[in-house]
PDB file of N, CA and C in Angstrom:
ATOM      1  N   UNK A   1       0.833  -1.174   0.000  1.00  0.00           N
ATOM      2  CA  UNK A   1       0.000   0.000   0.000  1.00  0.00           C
ATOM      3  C   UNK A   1       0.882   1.243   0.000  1.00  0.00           C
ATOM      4  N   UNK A   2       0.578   1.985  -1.036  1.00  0.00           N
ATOM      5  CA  UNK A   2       1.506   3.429  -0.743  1.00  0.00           C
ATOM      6  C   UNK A   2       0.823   4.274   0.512  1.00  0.00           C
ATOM      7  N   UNK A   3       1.711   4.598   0.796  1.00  0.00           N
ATOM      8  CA  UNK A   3       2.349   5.912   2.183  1.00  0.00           C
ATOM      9  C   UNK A   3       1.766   5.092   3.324  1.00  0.00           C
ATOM     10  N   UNK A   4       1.687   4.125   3.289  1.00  0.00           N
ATOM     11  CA  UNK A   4       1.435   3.233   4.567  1.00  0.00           C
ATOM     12  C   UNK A   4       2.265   2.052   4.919  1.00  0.00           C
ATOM     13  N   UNK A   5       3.302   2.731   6.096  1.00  0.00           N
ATOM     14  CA  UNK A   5       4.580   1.494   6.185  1.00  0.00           C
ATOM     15  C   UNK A   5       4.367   0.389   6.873  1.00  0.00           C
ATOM     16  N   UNK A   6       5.043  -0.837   7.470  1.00  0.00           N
ATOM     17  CA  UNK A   6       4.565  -1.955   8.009  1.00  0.00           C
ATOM     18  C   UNK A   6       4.202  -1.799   9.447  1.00  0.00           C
ATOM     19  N   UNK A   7       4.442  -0.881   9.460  1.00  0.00           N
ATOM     20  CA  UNK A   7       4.481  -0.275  11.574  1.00  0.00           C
ATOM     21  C   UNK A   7       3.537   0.405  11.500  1.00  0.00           C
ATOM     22  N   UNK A   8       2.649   1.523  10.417  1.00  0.00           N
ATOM     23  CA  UNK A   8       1.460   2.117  11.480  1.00  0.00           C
ATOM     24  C   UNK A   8       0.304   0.881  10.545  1.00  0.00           C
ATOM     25  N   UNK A   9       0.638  -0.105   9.994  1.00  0.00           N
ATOM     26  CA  UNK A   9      -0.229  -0.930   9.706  1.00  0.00           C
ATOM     27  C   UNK A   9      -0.280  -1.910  10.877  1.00  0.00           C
ATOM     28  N   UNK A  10       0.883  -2.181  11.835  1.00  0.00           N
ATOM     29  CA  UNK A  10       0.570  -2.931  12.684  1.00  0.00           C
ATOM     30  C   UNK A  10      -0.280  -1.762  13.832  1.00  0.00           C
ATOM     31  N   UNK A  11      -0.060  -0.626  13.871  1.00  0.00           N
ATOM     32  CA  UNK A  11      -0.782  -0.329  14.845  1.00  0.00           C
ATOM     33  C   UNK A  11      -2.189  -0.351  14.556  1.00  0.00           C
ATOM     34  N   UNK A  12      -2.245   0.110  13.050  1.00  0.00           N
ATOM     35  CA  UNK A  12      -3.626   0.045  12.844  1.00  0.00           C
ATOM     36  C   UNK A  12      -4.495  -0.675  13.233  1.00  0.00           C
ATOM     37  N   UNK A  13      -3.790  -2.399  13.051  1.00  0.00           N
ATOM     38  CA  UNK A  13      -4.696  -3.541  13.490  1.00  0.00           C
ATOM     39  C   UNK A  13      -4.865  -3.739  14.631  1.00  0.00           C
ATOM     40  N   UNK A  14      -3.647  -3.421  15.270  1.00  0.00           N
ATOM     41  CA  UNK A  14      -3.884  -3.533  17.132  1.00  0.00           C
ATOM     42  C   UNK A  14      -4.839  -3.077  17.387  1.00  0.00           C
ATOM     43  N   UNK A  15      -5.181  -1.133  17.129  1.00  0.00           N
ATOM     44  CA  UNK A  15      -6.593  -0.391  17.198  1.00  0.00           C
ATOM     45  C   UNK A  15      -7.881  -1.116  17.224  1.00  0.00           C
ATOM     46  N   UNK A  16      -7.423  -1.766  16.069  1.00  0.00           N
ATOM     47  CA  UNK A  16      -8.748  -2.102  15.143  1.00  0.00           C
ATOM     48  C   UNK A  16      -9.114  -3.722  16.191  1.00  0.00           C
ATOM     49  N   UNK A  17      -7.865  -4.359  16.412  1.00  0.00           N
ATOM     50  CA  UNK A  17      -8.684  -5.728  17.387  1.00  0.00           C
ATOM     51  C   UNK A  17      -8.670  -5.517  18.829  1.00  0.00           C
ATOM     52  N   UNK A  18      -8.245  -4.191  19.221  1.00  0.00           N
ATOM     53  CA  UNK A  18      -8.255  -3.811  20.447  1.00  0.00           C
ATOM     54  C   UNK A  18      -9.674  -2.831  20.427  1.00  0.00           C
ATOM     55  N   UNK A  19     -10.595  -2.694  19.782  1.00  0.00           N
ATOM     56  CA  UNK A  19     -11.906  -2.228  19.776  1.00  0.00           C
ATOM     57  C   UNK A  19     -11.496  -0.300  19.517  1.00  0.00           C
ATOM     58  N   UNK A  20     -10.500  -0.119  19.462  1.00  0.00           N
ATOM     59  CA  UNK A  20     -10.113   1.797  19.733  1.00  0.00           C
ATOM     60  C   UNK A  20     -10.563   2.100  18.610  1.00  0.00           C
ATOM     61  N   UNK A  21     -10.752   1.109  17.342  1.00  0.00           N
ATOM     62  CA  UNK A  21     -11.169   2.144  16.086  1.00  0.00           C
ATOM     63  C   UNK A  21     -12.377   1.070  15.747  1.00  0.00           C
ATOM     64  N   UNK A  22     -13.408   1.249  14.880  1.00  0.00           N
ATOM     65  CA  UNK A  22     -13.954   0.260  14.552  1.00  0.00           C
ATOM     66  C   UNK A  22     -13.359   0.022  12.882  1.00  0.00           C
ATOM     67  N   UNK A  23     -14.528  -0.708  11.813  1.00  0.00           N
ATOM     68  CA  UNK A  23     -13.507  -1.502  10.715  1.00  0.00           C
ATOM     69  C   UNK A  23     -13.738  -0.081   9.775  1.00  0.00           C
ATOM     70  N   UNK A  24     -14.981   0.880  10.083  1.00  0.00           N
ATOM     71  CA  UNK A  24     -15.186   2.207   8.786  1.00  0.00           C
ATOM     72  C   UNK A  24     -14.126   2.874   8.700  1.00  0.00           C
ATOM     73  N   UNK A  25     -13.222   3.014  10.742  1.00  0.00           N
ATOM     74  CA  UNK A  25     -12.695   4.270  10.733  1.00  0.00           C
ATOM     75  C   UNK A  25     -11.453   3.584  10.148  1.00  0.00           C
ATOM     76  N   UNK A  26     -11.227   1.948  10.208  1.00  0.00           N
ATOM     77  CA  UNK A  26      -9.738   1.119   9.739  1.00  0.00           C
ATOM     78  C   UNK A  26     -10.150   2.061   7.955  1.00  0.00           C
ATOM     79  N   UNK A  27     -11.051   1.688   7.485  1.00  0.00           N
ATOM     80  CA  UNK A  27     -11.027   1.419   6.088  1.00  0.00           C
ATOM     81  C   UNK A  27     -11.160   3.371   5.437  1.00  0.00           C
ATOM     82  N   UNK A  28     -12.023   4.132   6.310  1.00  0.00           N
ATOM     83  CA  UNK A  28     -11.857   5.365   6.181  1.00  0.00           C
ATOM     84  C   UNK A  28      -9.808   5.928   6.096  1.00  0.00           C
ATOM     85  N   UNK A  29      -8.896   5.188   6.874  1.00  0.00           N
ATOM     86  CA  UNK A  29      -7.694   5.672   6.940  1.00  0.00           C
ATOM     87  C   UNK A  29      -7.003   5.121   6.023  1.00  0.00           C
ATOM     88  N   UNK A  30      -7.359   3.822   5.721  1.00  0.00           N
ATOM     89  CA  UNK A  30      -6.365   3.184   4.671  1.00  0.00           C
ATOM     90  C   UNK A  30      -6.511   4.032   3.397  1.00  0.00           C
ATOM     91  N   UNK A  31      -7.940   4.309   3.353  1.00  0.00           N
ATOM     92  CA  UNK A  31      -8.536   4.844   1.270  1.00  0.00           C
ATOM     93  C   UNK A  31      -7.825   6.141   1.218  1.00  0.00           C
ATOM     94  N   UNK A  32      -7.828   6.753   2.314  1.00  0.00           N
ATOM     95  CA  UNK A  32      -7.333   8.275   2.182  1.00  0.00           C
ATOM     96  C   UNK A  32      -5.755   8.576   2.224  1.00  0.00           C
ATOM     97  N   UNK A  33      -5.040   7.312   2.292  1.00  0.00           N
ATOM     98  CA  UNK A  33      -3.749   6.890   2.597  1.00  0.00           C
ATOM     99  C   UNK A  33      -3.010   6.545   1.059  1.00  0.00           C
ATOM    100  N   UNK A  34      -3.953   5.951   0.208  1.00  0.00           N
ATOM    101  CA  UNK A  34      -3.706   5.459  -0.604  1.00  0.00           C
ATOM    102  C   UNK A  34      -3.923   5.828  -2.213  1.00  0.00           C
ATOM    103  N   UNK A  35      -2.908   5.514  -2.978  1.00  0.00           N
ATOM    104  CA  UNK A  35      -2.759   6.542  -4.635  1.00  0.00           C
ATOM    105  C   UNK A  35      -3.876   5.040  -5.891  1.00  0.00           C
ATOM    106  N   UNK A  36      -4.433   3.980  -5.146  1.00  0.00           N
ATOM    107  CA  UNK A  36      -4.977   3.235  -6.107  1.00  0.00           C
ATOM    108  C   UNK A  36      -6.273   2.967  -5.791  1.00  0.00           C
ATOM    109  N   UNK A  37      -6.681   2.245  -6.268  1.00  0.00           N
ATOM    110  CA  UNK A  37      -8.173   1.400  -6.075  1.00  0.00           C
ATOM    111  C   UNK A  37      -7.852   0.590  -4.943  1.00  0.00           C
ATOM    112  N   UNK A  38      -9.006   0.734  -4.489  1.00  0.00           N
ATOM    113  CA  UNK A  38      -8.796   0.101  -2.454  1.00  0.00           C
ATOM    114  C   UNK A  38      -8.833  -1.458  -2.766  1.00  0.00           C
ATOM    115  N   UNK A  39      -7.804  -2.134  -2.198  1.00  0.00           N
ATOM    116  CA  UNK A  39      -7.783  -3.708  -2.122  1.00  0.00           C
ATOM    117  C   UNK A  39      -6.995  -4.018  -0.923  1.00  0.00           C
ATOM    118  N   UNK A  40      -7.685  -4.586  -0.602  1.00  0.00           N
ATOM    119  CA  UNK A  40      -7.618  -5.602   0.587  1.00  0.00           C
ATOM    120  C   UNK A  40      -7.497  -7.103   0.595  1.00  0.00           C
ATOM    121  N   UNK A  41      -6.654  -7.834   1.355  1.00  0.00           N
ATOM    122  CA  UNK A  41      -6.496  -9.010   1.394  1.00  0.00           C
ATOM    123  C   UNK A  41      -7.240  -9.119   2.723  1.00  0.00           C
ATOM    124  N   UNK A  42      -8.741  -9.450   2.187  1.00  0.00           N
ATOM    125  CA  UNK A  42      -9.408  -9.784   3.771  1.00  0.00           C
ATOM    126  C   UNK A  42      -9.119 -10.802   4.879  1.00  0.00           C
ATOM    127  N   UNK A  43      -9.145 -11.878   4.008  1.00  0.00           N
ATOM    128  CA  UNK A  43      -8.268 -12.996   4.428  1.00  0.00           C
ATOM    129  C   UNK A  43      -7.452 -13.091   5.357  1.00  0.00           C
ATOM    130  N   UNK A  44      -6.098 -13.036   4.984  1.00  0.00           N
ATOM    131  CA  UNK A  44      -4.901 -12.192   5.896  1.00  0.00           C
ATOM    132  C   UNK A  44      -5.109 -11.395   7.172  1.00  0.00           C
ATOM    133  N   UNK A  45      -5.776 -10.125   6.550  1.00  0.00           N
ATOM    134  CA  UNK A  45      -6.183  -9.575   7.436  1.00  0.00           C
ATOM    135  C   UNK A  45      -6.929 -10.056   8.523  1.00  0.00           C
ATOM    136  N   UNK A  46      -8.304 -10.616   7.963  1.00  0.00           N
ATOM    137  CA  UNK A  46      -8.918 -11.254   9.904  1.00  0.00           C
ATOM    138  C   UNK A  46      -8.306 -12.492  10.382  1.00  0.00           C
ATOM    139  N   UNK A  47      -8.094 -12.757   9.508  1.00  0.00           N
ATOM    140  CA  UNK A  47      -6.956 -14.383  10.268  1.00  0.00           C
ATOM    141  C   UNK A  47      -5.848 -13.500  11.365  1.00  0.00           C
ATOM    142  N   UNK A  48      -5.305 -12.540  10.766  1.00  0.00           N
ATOM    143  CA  UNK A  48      -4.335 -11.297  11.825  1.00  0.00           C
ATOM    144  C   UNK A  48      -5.200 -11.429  12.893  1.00  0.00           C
ATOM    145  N   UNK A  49      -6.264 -10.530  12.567  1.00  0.00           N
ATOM    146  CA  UNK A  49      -6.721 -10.037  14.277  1.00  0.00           C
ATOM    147  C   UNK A  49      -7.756 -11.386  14.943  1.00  0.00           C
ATOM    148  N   UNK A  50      -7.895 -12.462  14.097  1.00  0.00           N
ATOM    149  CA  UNK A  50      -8.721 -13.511  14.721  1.00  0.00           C
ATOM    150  C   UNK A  50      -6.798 -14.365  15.581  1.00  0.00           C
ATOM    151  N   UNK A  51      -6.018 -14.028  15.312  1.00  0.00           N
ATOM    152  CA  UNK A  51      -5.029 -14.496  16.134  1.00  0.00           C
ATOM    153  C   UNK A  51      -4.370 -13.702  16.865  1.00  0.00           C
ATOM    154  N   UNK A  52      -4.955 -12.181  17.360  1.00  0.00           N
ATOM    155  CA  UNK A  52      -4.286 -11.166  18.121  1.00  0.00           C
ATOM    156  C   UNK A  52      -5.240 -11.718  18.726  1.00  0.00           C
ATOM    157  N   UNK A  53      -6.718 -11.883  18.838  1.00  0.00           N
ATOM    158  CA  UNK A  53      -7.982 -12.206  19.266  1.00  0.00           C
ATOM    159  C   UNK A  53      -7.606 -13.547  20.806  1.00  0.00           C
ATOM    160  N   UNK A  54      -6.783 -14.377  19.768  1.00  0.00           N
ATOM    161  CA  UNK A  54      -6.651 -15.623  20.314  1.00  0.00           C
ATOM    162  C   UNK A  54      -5.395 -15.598  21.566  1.00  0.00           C
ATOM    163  N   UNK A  55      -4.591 -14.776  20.943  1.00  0.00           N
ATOM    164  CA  UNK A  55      -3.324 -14.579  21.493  1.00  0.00           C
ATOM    165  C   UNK A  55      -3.431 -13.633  23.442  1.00  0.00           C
ATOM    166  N   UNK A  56      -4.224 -12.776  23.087  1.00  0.00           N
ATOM    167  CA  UNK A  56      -4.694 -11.861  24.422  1.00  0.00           C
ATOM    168  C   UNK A  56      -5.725 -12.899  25.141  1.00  0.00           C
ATOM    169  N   UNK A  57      -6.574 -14.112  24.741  1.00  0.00           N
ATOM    170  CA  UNK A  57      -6.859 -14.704  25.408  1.00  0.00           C
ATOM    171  C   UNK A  57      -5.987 -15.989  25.958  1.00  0.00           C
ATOM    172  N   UNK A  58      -5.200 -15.978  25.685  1.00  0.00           N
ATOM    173  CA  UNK A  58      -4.370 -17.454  26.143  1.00  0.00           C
ATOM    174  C   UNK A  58      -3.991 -17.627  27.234  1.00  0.00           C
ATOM    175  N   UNK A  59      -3.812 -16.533  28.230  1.00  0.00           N
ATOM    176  CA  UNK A  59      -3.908 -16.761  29.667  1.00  0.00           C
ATOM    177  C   UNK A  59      -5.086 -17.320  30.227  1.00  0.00           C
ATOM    178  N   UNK A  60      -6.001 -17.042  29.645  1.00  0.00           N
ATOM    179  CA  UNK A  60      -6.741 -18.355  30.272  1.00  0.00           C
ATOM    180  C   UNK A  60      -7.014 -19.810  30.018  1.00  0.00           C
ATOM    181  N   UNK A  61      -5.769 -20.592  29.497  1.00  0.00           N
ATOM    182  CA  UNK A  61      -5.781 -21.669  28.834  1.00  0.00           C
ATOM    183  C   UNK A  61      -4.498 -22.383  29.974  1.00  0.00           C
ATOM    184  N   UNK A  62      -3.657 -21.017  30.333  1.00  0.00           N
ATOM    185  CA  UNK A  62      -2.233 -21.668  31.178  1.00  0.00           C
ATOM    186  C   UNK A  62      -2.508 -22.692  31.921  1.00  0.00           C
ATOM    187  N   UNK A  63      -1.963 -23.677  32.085  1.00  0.00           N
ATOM    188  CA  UNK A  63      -2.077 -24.596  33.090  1.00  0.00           C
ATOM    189  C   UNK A  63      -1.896 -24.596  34.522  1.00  0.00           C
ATOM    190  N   UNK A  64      -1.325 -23.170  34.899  1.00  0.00           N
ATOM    191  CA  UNK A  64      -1.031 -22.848  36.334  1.00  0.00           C
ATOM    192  C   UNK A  64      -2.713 -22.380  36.920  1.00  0.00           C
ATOM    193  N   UNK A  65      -3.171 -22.274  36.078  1.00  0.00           N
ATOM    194  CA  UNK A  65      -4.735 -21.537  36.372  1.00  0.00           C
ATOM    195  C   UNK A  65      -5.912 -22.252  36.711  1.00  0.00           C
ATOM    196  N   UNK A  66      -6.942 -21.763  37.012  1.00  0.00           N
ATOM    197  CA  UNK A  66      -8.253 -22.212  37.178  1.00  0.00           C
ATOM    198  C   UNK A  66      -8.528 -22.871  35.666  1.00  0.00           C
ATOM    199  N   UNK A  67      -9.543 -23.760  35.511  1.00  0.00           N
ATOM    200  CA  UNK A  67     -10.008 -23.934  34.590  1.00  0.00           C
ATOM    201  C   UNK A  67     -11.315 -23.005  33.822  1.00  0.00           C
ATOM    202  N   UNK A  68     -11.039 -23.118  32.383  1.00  0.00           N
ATOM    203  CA  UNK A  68     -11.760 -22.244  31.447  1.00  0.00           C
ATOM    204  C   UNK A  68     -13.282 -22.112  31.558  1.00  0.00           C
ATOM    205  N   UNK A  69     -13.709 -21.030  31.676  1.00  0.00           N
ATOM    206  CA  UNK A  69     -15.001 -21.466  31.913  1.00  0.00           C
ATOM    207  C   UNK A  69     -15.448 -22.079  30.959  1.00  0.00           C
ATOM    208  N   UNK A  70     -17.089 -22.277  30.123  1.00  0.00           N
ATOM    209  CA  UNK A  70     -17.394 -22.668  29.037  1.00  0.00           C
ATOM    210  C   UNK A  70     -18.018 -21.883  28.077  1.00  0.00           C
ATOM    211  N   UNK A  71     -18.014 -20.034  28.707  1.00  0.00           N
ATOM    212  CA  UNK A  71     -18.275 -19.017  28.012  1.00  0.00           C
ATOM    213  C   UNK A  71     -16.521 -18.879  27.088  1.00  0.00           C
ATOM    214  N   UNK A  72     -15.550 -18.875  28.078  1.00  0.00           N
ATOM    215  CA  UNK A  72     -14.402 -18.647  27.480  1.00  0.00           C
ATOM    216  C   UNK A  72     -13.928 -19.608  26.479  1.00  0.00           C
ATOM    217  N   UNK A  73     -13.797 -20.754  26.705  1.00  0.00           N
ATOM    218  CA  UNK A  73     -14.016 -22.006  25.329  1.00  0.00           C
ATOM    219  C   UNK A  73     -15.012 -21.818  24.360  1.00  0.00           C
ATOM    220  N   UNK A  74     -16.009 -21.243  24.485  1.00  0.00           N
ATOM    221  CA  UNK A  74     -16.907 -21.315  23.408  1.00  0.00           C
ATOM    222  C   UNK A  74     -16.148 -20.054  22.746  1.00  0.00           C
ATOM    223  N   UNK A  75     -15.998 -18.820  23.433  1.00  0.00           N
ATOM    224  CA  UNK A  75     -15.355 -17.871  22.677  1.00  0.00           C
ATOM    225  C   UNK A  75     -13.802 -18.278  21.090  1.00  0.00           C
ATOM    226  N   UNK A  76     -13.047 -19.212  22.319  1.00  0.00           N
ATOM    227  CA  UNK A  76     -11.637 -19.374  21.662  1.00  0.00           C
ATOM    228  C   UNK A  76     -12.309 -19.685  20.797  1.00  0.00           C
ATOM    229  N   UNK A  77     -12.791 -21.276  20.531  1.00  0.00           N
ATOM    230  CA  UNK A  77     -13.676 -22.123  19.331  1.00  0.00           C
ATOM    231  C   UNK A  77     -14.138 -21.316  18.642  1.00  0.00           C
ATOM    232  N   UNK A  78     -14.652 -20.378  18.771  1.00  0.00           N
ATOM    233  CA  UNK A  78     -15.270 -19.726  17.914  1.00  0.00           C
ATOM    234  C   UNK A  78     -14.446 -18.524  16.781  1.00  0.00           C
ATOM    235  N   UNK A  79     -13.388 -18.388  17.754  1.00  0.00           N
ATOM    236  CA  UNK A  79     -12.532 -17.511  16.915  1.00  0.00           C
ATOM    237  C   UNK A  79     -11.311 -18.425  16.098  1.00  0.00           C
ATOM    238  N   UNK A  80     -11.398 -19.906  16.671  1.00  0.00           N
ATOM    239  CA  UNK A  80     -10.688 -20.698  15.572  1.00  0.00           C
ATOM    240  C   UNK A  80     -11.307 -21.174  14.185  1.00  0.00           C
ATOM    241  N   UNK A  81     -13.294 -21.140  14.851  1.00  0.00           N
ATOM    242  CA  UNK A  81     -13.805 -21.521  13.848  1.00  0.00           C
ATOM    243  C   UNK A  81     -14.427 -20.262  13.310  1.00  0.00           C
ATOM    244  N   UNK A  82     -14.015 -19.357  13.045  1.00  0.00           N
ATOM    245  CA  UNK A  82     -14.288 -17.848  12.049  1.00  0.00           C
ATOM    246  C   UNK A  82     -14.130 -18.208  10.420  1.00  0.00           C
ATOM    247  N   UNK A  83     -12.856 -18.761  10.622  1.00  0.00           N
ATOM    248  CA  UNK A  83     -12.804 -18.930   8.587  1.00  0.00           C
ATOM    249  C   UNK A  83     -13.572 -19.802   8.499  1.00  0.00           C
ATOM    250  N   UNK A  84     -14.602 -20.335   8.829  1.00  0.00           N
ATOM    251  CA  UNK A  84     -15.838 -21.205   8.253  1.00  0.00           C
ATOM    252  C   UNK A  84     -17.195 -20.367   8.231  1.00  0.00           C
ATOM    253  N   UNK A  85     -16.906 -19.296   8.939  1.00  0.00           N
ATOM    254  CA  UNK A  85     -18.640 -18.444   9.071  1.00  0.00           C
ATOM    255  C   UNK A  85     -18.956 -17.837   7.371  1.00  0.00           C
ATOM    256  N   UNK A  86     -20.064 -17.817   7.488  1.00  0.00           N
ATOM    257  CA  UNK A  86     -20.591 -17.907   5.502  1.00  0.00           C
ATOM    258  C   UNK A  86     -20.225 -16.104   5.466  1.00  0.00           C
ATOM    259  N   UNK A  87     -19.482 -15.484   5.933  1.00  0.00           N
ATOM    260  CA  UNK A  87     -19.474 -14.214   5.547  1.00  0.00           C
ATOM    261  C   UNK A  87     -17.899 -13.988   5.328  1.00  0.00           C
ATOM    262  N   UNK A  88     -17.264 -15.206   5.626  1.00  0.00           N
ATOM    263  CA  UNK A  88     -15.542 -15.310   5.211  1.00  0.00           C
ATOM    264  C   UNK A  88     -15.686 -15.032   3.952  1.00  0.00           C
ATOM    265  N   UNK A  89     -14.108 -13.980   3.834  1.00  0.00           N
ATOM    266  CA  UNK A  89     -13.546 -13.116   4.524  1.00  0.00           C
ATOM    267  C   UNK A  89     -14.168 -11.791   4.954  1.00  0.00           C
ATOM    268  N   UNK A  90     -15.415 -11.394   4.224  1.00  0.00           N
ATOM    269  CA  UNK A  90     -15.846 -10.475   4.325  1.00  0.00           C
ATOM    270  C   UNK A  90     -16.754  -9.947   5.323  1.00  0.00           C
ATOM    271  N   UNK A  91     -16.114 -10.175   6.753  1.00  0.00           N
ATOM    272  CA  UNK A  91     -16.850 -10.319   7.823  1.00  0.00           C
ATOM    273  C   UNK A  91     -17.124  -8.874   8.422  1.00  0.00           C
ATOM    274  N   UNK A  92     -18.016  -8.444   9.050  1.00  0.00           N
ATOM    275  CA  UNK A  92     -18.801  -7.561   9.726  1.00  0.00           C
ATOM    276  C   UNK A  92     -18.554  -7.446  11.333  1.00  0.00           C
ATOM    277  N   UNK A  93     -18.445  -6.554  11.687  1.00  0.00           N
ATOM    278  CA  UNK A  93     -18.253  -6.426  13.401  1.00  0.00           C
ATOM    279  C   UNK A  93     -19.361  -7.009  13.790  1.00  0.00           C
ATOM    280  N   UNK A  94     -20.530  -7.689  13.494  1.00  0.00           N
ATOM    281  CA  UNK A  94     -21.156  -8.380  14.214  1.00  0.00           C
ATOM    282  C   UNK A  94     -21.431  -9.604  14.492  1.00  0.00           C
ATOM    283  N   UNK A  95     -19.948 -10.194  13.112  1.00  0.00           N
ATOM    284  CA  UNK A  95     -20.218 -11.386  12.538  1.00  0.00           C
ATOM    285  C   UNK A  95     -19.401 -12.311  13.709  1.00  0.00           C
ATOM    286  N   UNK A  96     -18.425 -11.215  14.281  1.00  0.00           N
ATOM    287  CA  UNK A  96     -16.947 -11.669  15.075  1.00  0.00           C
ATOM    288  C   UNK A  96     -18.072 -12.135  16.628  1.00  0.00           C
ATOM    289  N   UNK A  97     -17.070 -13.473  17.761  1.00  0.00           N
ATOM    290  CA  UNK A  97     -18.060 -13.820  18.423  1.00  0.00           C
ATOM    291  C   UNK A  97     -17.668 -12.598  19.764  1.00  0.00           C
ATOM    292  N   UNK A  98     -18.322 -12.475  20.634  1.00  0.00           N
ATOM    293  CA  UNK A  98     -18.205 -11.507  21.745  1.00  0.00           C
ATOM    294  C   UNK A  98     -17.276 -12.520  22.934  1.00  0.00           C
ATOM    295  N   UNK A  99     -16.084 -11.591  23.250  1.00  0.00           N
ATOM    296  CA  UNK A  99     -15.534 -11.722  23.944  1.00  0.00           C
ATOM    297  C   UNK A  99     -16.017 -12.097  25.837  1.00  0.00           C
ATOM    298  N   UNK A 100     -16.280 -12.991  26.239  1.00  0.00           N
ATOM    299  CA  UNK A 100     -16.684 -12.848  27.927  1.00  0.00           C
ATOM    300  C   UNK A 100     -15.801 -12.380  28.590  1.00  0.00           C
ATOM    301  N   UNK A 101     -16.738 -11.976  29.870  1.00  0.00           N
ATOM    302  CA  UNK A 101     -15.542 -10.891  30.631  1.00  0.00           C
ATOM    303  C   UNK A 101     -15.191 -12.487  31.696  1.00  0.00           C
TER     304      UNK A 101
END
């Protein structure tokens, strides 16, 4: 992508799977960033934040710990099983499953 280097693209996504931006304001910064026709590798992309997703939950998987509840397992599962939901890759903030507290 022109004028967009590999570092504020990683922050971007952090934003973006850390809830600080949602996906208009991701896709509002990239188009206005950029000298071509907007393309995206969706793919790539949510597989990224479906494994930043996975990655910030893995403390509750440690073995030094309590066991998982079955809100928190249904969550992980669900973010392993994302590339099967019928809206891959072209998924929607509502499509993603909700995190339990």
């Amino acid at each position: 992508m022109a004028n967009i280097d590999s570092g504020m693209m990683s922050q971007l996504n952090e934003y973006l799977a850390n809830g600080q931006i949602d996906s208009d304001q991701y896709n509002t910064f990239i188009t206005s960033r950029t000298n071509h026709v907007w393309t995206m590798d969706w793919d790539n992309h949510n597989r990224s934040i479906r494994n930043t997703l996975l990655f910030e939950t893995d403390h509750w998987a440690y073995q030094d710990t309590a066991d998982m509840t079955s809100a928190q397992i249904t969550y992980r599962q669900a973010l392993r099983d994302i590339t099967t939901h019928a809206n891959w890759p072209n998924l929607e903030d509502a499509d993603w499953p909700t995190k339990p507290e």
